[in-house]
PDB file of N, CA and C in Angstrom:
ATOM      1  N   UNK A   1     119.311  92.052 159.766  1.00  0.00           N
ATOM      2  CA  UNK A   1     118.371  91.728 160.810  1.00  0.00           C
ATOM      3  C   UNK A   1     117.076  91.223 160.174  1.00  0.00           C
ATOM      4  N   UNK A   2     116.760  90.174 160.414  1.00  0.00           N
ATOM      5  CA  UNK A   2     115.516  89.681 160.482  1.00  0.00           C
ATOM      6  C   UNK A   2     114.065  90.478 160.256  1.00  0.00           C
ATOM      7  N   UNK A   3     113.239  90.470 159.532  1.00  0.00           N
ATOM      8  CA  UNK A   3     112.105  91.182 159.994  1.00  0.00           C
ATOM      9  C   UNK A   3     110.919  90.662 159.030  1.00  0.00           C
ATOM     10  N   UNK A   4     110.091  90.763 159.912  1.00  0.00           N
ATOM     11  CA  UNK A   4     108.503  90.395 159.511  1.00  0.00           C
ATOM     12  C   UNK A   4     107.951  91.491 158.842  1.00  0.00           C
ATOM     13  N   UNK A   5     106.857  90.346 158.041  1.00  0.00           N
ATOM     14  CA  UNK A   5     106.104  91.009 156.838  1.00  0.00           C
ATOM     15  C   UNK A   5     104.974  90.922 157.124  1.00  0.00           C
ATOM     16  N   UNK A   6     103.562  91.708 157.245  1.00  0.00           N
ATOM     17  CA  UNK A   6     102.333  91.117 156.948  1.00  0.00           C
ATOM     18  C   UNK A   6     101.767  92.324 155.855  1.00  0.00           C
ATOM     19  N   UNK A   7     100.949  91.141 154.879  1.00  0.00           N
ATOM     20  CA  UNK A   7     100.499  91.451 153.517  1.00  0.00           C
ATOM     21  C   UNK A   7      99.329  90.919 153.473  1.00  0.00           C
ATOM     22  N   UNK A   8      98.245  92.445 153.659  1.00  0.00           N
ATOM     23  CA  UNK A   8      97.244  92.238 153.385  1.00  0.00           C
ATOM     24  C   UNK A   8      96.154  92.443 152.177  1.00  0.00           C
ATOM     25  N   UNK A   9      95.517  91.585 151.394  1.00  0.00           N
ATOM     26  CA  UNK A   9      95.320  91.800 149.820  1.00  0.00           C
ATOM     27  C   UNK A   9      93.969  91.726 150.063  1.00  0.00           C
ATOM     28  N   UNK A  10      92.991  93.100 150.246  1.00  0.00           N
ATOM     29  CA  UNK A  10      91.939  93.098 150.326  1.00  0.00           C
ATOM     30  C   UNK A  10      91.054  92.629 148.742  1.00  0.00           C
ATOM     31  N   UNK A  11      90.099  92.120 149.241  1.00  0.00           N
ATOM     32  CA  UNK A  11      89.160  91.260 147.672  1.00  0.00           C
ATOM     33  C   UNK A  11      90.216  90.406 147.361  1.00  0.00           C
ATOM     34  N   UNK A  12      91.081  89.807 147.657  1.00  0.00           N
ATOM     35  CA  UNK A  12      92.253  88.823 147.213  1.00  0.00           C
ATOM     36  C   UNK A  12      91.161  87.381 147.952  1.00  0.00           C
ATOM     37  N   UNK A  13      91.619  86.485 146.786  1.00  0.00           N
ATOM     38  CA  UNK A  13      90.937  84.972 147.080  1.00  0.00           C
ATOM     39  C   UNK A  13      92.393  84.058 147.398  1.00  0.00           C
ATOM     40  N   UNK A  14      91.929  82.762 147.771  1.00  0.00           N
ATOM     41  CA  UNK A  14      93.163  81.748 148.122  1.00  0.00           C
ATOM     42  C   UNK A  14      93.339  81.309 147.064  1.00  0.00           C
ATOM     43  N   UNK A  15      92.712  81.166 145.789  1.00  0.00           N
ATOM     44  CA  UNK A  15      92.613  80.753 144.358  1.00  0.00           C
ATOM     45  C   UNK A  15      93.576  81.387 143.528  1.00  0.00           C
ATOM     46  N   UNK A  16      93.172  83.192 143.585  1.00  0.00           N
ATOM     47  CA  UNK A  16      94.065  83.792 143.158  1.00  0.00           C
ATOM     48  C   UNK A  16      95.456  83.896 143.247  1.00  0.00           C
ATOM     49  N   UNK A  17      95.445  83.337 145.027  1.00  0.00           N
ATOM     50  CA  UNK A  17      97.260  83.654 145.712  1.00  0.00           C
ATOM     51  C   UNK A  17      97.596  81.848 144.679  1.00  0.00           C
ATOM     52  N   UNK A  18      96.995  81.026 144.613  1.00  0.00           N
ATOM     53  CA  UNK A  18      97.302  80.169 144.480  1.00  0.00           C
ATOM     54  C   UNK A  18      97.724  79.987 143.180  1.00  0.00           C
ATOM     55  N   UNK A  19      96.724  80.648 142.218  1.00  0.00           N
ATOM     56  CA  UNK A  19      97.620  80.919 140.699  1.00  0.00           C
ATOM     57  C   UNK A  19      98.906  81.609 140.642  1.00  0.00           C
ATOM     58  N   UNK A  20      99.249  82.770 142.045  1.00  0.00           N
ATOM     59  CA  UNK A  20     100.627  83.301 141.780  1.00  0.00           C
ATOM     60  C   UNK A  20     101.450  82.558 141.866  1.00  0.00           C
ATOM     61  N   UNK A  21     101.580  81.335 143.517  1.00  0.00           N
ATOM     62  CA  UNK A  21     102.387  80.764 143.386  1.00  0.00           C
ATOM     63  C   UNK A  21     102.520  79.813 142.530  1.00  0.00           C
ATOM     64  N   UNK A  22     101.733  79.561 141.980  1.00  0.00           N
ATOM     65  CA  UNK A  22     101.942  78.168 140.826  1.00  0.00           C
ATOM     66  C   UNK A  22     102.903  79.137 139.781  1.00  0.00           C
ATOM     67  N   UNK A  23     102.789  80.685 139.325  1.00  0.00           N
ATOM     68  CA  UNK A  23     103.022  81.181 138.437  1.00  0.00           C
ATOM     69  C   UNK A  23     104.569  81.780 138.584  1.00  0.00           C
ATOM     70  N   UNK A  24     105.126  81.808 139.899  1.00  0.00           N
ATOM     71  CA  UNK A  24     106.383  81.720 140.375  1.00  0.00           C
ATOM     72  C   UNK A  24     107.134  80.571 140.748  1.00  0.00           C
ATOM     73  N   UNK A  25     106.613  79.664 140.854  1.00  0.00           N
ATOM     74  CA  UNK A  25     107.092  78.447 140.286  1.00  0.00           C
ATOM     75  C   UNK A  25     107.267  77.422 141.901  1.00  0.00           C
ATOM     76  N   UNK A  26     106.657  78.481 142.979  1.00  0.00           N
ATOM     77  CA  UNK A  26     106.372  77.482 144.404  1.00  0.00           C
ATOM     78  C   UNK A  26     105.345  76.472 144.318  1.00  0.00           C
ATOM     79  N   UNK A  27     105.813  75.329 145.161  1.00  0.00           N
ATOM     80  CA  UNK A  27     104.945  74.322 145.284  1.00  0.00           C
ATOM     81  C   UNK A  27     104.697  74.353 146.533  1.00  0.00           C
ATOM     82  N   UNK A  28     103.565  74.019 147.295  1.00  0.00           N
ATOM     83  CA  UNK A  28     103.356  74.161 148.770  1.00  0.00           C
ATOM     84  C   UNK A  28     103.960  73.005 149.520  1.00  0.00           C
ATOM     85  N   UNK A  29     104.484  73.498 150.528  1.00  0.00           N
ATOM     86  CA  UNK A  29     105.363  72.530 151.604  1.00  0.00           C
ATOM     87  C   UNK A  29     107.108  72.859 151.064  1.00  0.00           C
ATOM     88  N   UNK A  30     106.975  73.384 149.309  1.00  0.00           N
ATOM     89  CA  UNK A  30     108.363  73.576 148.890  1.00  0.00           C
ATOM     90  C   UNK A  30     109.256  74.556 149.441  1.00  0.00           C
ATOM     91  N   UNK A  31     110.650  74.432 148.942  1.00  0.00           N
ATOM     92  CA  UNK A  31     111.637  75.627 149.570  1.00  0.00           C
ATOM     93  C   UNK A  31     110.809  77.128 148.568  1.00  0.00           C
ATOM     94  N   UNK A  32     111.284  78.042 149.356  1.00  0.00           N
ATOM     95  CA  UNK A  32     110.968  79.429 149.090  1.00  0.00           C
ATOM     96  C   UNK A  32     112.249  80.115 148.611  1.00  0.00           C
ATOM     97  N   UNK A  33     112.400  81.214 148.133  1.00  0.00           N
ATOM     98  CA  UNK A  33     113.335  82.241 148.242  1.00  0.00           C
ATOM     99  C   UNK A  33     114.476  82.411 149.481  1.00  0.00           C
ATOM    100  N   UNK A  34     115.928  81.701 149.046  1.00  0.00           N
ATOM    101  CA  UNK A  34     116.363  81.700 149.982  1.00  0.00           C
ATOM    102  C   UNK A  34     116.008  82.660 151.335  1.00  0.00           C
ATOM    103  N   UNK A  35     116.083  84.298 150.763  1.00  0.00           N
ATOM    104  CA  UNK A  35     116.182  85.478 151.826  1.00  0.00           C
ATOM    105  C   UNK A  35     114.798  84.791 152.562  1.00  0.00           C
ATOM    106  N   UNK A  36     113.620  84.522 152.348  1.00  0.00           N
ATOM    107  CA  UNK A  36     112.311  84.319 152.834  1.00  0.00           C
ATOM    108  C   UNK A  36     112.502  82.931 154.124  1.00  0.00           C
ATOM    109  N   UNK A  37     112.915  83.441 154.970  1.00  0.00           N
ATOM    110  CA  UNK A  37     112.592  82.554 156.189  1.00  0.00           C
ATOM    111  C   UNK A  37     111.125  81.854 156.563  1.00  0.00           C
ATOM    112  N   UNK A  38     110.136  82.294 156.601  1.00  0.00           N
ATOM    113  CA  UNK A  38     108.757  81.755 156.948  1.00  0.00           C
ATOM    114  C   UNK A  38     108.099  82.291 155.775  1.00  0.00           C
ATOM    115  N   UNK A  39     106.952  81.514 155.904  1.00  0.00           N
ATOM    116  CA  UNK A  39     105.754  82.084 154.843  1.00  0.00           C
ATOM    117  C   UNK A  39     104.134  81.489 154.968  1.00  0.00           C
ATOM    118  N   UNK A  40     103.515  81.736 155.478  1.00  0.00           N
ATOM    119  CA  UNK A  40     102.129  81.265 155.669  1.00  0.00           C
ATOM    120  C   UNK A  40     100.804  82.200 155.032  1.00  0.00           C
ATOM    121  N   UNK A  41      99.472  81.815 154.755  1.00  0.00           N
ATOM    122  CA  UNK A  41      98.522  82.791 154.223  1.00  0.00           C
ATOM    123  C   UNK A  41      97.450  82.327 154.900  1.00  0.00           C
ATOM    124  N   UNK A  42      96.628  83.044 154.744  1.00  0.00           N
ATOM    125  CA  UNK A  42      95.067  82.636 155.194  1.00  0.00           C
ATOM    126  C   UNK A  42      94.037  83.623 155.118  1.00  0.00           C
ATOM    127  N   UNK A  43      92.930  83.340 154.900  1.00  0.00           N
ATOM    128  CA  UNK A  43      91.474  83.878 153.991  1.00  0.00           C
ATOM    129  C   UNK A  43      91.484  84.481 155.432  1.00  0.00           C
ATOM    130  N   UNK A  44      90.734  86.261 155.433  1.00  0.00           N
ATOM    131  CA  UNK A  44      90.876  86.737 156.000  1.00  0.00           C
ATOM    132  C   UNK A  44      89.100  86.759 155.919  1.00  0.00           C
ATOM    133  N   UNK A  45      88.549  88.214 156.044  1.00  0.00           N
ATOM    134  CA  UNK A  45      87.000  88.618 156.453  1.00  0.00           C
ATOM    135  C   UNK A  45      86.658  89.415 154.522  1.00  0.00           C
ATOM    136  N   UNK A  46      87.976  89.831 154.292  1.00  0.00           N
ATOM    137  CA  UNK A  46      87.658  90.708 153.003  1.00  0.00           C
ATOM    138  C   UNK A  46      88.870  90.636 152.252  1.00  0.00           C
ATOM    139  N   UNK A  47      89.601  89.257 152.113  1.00  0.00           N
ATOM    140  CA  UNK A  47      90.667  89.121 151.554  1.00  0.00           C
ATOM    141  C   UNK A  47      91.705  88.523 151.968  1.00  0.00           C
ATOM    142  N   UNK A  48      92.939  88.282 151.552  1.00  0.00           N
ATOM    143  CA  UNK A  48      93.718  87.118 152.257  1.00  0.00           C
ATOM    144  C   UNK A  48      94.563  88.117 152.865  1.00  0.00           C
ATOM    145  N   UNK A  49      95.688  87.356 153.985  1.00  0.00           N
ATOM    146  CA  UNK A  49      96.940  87.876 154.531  1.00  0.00           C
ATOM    147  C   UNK A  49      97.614  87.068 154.804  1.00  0.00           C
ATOM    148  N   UNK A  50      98.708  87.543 154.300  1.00  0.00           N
ATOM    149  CA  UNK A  50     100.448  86.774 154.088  1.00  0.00           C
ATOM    150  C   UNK A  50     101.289  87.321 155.011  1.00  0.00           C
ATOM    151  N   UNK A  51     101.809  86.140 155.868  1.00  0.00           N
ATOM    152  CA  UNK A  51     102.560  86.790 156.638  1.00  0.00           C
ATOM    153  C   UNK A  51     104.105  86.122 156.490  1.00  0.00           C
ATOM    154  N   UNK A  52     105.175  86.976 156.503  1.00  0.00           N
ATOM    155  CA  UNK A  52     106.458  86.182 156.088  1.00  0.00           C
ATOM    156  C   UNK A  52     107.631  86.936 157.229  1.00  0.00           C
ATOM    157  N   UNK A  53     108.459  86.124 157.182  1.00  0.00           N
ATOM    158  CA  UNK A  53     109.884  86.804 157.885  1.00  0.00           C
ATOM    159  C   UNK A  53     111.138  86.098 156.885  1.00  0.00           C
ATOM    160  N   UNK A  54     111.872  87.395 156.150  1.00  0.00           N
ATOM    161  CA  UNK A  54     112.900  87.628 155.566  1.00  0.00           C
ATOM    162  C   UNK A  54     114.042  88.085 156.339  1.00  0.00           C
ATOM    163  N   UNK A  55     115.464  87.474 155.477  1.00  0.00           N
ATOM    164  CA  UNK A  55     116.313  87.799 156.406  1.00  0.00           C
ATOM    165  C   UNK A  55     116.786  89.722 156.199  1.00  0.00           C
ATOM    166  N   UNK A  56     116.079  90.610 155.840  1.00  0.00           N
ATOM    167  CA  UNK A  56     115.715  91.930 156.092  1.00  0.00           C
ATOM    168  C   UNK A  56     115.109  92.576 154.865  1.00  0.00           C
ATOM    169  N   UNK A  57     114.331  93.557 155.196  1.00  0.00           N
ATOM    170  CA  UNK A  57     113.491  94.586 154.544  1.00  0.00           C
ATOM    171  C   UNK A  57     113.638  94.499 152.963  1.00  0.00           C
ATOM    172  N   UNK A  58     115.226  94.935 153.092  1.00  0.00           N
ATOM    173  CA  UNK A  58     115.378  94.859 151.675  1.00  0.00           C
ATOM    174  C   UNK A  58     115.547  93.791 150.480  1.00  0.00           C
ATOM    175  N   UNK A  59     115.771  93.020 151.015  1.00  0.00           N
ATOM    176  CA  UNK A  59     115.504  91.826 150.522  1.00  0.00           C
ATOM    177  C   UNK A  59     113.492  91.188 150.092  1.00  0.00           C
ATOM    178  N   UNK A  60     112.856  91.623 150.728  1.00  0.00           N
ATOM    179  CA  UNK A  60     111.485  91.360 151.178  1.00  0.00           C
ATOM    180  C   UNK A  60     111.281  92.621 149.694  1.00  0.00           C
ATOM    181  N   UNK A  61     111.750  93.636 149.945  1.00  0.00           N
ATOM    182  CA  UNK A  61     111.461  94.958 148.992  1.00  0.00           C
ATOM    183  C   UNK A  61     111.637  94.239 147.813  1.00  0.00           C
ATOM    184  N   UNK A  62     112.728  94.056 147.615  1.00  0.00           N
ATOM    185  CA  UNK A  62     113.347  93.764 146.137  1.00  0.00           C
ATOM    186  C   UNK A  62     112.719  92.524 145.529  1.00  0.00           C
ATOM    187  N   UNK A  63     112.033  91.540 146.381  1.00  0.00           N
ATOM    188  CA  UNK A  63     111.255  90.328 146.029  1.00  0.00           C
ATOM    189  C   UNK A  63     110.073  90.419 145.303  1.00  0.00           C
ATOM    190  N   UNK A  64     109.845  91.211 146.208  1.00  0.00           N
ATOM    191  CA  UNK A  64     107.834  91.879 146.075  1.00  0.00           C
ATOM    192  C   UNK A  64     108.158  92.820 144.973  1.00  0.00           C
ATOM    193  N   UNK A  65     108.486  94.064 145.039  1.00  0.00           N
ATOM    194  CA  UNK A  65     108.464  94.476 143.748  1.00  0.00           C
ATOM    195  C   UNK A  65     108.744  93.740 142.666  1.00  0.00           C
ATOM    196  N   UNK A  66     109.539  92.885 142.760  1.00  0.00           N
ATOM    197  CA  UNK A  66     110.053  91.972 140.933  1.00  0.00           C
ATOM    198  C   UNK A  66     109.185  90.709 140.973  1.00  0.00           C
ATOM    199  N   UNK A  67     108.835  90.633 142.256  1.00  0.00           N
ATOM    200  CA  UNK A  67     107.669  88.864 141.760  1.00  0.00           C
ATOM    201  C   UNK A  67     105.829  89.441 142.079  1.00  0.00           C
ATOM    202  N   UNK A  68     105.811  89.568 143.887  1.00  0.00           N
ATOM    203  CA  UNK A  68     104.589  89.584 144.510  1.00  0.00           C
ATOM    204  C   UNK A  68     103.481  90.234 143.571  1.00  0.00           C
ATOM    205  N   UNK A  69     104.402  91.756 143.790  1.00  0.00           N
ATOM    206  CA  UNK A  69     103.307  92.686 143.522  1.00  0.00           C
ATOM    207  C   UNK A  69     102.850  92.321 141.642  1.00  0.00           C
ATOM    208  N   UNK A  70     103.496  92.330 140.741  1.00  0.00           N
ATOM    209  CA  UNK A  70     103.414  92.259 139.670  1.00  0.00           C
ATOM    210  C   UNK A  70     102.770  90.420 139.215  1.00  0.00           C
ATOM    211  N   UNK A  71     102.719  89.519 140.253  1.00  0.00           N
ATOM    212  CA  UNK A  71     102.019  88.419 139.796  1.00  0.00           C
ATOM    213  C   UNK A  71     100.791  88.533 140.892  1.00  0.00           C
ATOM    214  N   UNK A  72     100.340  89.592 141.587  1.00  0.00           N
ATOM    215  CA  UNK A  72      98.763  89.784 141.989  1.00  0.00           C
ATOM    216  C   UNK A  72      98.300  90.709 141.179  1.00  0.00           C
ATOM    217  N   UNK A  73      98.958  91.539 140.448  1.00  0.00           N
ATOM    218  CA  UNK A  73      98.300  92.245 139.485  1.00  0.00           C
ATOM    219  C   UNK A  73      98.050  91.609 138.271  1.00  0.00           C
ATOM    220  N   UNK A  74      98.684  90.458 137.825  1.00  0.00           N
ATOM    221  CA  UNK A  74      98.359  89.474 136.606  1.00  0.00           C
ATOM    222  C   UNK A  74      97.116  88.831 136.842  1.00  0.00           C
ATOM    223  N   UNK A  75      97.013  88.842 138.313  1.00  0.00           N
ATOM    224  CA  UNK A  75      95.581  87.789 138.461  1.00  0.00           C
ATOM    225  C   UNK A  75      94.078  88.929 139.153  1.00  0.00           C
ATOM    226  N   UNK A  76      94.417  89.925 139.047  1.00  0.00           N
ATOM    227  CA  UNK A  76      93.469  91.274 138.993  1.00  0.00           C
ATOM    228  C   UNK A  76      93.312  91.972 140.471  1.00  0.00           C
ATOM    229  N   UNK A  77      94.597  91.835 141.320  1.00  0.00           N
ATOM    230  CA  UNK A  77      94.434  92.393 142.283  1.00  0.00           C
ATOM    231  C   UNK A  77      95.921  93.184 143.016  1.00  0.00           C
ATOM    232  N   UNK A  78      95.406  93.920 143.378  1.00  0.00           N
ATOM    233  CA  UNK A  78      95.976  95.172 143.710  1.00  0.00           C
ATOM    234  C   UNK A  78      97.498  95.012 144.800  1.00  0.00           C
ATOM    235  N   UNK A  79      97.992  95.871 144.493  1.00  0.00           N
ATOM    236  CA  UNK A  79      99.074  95.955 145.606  1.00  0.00           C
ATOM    237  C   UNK A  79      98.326  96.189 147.107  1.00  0.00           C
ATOM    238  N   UNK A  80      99.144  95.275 147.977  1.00  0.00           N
ATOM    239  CA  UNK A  80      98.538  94.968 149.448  1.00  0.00           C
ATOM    240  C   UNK A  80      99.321  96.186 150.670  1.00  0.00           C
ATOM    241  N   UNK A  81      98.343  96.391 151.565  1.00  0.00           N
ATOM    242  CA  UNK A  81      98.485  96.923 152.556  1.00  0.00           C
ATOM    243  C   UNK A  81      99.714  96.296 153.544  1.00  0.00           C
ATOM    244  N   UNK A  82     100.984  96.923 153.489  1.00  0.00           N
ATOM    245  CA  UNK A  82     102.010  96.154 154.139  1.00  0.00           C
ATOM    246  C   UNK A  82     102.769  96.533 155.688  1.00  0.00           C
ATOM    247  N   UNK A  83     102.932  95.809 156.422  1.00  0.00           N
ATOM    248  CA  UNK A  83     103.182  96.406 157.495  1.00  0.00           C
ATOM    249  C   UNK A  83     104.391  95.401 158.161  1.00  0.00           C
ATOM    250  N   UNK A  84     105.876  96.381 158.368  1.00  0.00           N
ATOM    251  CA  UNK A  84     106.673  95.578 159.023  1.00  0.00           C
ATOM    252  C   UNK A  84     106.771  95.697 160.716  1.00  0.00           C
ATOM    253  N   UNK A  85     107.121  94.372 160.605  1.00  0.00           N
ATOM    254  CA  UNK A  85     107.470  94.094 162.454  1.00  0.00           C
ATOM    255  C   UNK A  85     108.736  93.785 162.799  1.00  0.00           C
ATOM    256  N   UNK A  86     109.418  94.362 163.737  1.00  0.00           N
ATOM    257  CA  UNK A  86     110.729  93.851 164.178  1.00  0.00           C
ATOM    258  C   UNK A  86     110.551  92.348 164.511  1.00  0.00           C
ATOM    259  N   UNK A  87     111.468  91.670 164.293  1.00  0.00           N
ATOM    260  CA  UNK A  87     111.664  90.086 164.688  1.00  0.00           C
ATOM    261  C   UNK A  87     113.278  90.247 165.371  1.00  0.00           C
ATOM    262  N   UNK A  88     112.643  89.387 166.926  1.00  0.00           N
ATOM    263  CA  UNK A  88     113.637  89.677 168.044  1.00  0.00           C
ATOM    264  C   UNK A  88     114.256  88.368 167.786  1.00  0.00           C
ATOM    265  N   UNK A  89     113.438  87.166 167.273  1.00  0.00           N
ATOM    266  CA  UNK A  89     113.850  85.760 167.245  1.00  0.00           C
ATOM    267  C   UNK A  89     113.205  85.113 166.487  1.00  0.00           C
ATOM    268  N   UNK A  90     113.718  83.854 165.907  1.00  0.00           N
ATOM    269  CA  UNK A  90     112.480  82.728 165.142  1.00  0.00           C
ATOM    270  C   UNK A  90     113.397  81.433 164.884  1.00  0.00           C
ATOM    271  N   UNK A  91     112.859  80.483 164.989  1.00  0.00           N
ATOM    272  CA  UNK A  91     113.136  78.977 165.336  1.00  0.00           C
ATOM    273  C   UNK A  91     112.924  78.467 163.576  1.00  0.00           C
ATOM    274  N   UNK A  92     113.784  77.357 162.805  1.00  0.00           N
ATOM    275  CA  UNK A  92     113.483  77.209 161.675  1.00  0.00           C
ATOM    276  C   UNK A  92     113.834  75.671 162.060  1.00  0.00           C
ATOM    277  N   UNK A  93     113.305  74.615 161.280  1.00  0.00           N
ATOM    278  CA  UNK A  93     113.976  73.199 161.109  1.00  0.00           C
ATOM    279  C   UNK A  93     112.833  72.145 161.280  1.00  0.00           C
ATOM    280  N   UNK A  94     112.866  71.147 161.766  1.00  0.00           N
ATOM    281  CA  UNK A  94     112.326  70.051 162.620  1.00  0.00           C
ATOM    282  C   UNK A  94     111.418  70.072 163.346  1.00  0.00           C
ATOM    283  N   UNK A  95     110.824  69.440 163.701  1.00  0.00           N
ATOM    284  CA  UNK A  95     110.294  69.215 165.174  1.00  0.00           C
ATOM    285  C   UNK A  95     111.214  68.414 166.808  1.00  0.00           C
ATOM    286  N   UNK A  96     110.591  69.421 167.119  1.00  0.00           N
ATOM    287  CA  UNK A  96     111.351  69.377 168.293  1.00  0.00           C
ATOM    288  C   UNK A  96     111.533  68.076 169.255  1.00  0.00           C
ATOM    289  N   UNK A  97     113.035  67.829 169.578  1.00  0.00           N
ATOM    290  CA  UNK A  97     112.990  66.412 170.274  1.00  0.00           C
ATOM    291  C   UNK A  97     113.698  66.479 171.517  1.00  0.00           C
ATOM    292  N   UNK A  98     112.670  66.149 172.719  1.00  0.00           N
ATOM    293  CA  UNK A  98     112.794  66.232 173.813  1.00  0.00           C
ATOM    294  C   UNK A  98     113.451  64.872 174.493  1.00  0.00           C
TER     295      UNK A  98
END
């Protein structure tokens, strides 16, 4: 089952997220981790938040522990405040043609 991620990296910059992904080897607009269905970020009030939907938990677990968490700690910031959401549905592909 499907389920949403939000990852919040307090004192985290868009600079910093941006050295991880360069340092995992994403390019923006590029494919992701198969399991990783969505993925978006944005500068928050006191740090960034990442929000993603994987095709389940454990998959999302096993990612973050072996990539996330250990390439925000290379760039001096801390493991993030994480919180899952059930996902009832989500649309992937194209734009839509009516």
């Amino acid at each position: 089952m499907a389920i949403g991620v939000q990852l919040d990296f307090r004192g985290a910059t868009l600079e910093q997220y941006d050295q991880v992904v360069e340092t995992l080897g994403f390019l923006p607009g590029g494919p992701a981790p198969p399991e990783a269905l969505f993925h978006w970020v944005t500068q928050t009030g006191d740090g960034i938040r990442i929000i993603d939907v994987w095709t389940s938990r454990e998959e999302f677990e096993r990612f973050a522990g072996d990539k996330i968490v250990p390439g925000f700690r290379e760039v001096g910031v801390s493991s993030p405040e994480v919180h899952f959401i059930e996902v009832h549905n989500y649309f992937v592909g194209g734009r839509w043609k009516g």
